[in-house]
C-alpha atoms as a PDB file:
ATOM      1  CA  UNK A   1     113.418 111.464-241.139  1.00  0.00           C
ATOM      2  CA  UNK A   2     114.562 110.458-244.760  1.00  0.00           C
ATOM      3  CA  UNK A   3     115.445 113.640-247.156  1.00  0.00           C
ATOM      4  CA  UNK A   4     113.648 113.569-250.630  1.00  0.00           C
ATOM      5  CA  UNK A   5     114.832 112.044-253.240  1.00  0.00           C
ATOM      6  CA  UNK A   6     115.741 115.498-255.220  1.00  0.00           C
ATOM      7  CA  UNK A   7     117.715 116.448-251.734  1.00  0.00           C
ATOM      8  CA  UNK A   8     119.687 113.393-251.822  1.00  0.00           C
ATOM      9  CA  UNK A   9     120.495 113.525-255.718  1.00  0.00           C
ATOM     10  CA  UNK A  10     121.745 117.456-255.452  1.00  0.00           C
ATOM     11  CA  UNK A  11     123.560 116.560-252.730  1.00  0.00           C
ATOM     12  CA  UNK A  12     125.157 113.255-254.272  1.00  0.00           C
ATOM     13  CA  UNK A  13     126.352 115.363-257.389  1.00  0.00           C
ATOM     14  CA  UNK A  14     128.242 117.683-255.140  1.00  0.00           C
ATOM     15  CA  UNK A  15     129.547 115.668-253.640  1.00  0.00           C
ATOM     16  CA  UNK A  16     131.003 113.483-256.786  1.00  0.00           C
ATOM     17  CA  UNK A  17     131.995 117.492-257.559  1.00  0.00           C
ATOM     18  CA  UNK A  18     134.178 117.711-254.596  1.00  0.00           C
ATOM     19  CA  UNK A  19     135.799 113.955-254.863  1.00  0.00           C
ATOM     20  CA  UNK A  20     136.926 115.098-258.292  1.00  0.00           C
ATOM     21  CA  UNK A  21     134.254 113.297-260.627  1.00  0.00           C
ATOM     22  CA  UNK A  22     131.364 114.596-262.726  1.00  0.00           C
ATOM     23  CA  UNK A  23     128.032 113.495-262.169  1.00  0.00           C
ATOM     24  CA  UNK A  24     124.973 114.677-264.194  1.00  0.00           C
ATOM     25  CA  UNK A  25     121.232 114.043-263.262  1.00  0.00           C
ATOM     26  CA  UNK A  26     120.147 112.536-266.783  1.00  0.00           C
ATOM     27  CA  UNK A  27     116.403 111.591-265.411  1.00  0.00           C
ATOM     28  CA  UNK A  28     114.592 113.462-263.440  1.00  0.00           C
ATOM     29  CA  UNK A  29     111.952 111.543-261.146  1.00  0.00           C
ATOM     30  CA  UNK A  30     109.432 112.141-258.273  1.00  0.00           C
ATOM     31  CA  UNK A  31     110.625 115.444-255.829  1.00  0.00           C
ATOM     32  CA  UNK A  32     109.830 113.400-252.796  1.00  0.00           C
ATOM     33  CA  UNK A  33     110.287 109.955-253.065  1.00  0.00           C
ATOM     34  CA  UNK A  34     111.238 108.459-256.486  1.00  0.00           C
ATOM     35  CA  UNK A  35     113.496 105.567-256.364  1.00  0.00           C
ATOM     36  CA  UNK A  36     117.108 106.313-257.598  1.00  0.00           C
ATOM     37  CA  UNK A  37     120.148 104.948-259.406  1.00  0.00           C
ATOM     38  CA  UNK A  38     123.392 105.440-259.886  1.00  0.00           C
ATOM     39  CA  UNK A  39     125.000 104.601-263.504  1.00  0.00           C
ATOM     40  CA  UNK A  40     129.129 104.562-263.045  1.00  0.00           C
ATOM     41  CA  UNK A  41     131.055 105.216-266.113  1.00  0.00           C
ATOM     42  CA  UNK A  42     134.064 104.322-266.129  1.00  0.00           C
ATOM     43  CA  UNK A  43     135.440 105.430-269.286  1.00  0.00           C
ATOM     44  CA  UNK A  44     136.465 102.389-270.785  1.00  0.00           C
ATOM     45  CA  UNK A  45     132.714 101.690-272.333  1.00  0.00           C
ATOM     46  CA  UNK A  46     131.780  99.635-269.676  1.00  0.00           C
ATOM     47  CA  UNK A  47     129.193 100.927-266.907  1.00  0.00           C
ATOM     48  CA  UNK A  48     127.874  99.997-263.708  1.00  0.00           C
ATOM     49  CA  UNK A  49     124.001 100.402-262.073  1.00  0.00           C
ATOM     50  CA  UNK A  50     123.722 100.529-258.648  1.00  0.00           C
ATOM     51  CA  UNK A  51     120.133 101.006-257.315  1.00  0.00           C
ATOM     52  CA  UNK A  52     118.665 101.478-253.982  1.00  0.00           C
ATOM     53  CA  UNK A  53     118.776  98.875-251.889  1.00  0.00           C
ATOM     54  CA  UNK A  54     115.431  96.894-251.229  1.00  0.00           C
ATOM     55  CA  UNK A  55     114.219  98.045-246.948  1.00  0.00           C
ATOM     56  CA  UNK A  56     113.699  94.198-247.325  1.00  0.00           C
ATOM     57  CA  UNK A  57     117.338  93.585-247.189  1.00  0.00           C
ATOM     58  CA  UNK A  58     117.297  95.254-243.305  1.00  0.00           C
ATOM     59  CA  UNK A  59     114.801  94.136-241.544  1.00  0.00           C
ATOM     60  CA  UNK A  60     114.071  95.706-238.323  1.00  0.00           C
ATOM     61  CA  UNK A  61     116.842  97.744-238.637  1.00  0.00           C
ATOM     62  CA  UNK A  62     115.972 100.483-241.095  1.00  0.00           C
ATOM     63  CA  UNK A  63     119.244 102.871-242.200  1.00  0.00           C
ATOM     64  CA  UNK A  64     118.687 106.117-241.515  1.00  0.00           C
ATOM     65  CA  UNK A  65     119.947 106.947-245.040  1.00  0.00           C
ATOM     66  CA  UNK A  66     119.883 105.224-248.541  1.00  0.00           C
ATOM     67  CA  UNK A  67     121.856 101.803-249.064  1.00  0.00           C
ATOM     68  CA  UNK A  68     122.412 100.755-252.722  1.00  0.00           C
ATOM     69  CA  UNK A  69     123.581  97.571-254.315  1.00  0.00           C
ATOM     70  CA  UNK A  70     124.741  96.771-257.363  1.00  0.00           C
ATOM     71  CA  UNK A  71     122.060  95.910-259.915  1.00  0.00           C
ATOM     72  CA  UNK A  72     124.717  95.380-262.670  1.00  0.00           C
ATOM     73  CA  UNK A  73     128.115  95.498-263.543  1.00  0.00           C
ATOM     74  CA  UNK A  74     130.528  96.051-266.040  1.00  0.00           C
ATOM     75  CA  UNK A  75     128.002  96.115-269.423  1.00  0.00           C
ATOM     76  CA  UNK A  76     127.587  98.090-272.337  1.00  0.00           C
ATOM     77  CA  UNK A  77     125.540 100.968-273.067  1.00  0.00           C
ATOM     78  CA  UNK A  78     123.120  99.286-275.037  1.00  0.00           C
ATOM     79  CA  UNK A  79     122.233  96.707-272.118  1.00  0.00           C
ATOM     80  CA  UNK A  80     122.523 100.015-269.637  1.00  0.00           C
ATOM     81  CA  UNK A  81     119.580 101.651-271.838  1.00  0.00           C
ATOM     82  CA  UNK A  82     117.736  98.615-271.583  1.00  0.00           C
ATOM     83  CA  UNK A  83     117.902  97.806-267.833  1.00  0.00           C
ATOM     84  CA  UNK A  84     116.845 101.588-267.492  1.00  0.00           C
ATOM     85  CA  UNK A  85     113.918 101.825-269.675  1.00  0.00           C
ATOM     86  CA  UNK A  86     112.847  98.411-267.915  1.00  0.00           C
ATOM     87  CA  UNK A  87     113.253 100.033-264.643  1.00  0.00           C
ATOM     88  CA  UNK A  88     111.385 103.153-265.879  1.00  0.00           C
ATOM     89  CA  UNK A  89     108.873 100.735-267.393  1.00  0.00           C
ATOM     90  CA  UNK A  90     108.253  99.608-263.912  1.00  0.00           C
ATOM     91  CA  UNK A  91     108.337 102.900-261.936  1.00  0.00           C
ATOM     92  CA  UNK A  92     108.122 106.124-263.993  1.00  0.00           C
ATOM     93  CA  UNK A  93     109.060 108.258-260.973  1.00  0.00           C
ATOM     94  CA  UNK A  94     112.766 107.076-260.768  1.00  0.00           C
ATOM     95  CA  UNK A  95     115.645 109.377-260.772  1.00  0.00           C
ATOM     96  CA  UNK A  96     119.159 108.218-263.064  1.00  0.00           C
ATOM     97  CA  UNK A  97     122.073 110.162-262.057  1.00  0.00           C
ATOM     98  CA  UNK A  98     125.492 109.039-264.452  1.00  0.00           C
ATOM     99  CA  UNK A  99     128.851 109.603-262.464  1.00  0.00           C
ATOM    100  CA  UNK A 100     131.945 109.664-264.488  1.00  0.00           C
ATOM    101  CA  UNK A 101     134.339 107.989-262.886  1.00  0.00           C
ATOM    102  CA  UNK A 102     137.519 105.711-263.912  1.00  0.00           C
ATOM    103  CA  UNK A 103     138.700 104.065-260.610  1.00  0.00           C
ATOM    104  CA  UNK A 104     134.588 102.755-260.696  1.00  0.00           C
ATOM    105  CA  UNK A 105     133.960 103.982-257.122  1.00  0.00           C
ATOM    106  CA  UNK A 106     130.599 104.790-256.986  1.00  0.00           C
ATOM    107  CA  UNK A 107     130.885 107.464-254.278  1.00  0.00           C
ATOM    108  CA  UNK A 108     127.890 105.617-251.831  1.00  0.00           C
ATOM    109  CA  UNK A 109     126.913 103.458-249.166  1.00  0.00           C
ATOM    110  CA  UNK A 110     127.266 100.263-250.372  1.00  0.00           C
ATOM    111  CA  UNK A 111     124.969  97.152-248.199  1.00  0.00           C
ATOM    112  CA  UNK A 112     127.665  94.453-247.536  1.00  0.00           C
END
């Protein structure tokens, strides 16, 4: 069974918390089952959006958690805003949690 989506994003900024980052929910979406993504600072003016990963990209084999990928990388915050309110254009349940983070580790499970 899949935790909700506001389980996973509480759980996500603790996490960032412990690794040494800051991470701040800056859109709040559906409790149960809004899509979510992950906007990396890293502190140069650069940023990078990592979303979940589409269940097409698994197949039969369904993770038992989320899987993200990266939707885009290194761009500004003008073309971050945009790609958001494009995404939020498209589903207005989605969750945007912004991790500050120089190294650019996005602190998730990555599909390879």
């Amino acid at each position: 069974m899949r935790v909700t989506s506001a389980l996973w994003v509480a759980a996500y900024v603790r996490r960032a918390f412990v690794e040494g980052a800051f991470a701040a929910v800056t859109r709040r979406g559906a409790q149960e089952a809004g899509a979510i993504f992950v906007v990396v600072d890293r502190l140069d003016g650069m940023f990078d959006l990592y979303g979940q990963a589409p269940q097409s990209a698994f197949g039969t084999d369904r993770p038992a958690d989320r899987l993200f990928t990266l939707v885009e990388g290194a761009i500004d915050r003008e073309r971050l805003a945009a790609r958001i309110a494009s995404e939020t254009r498209f589903d207005p349940d989605l969750w945007v949690v912004e991790l500050e983070q120089k190294t650019g580790e996005p602190l998730l499970d990555l599909v390879e």
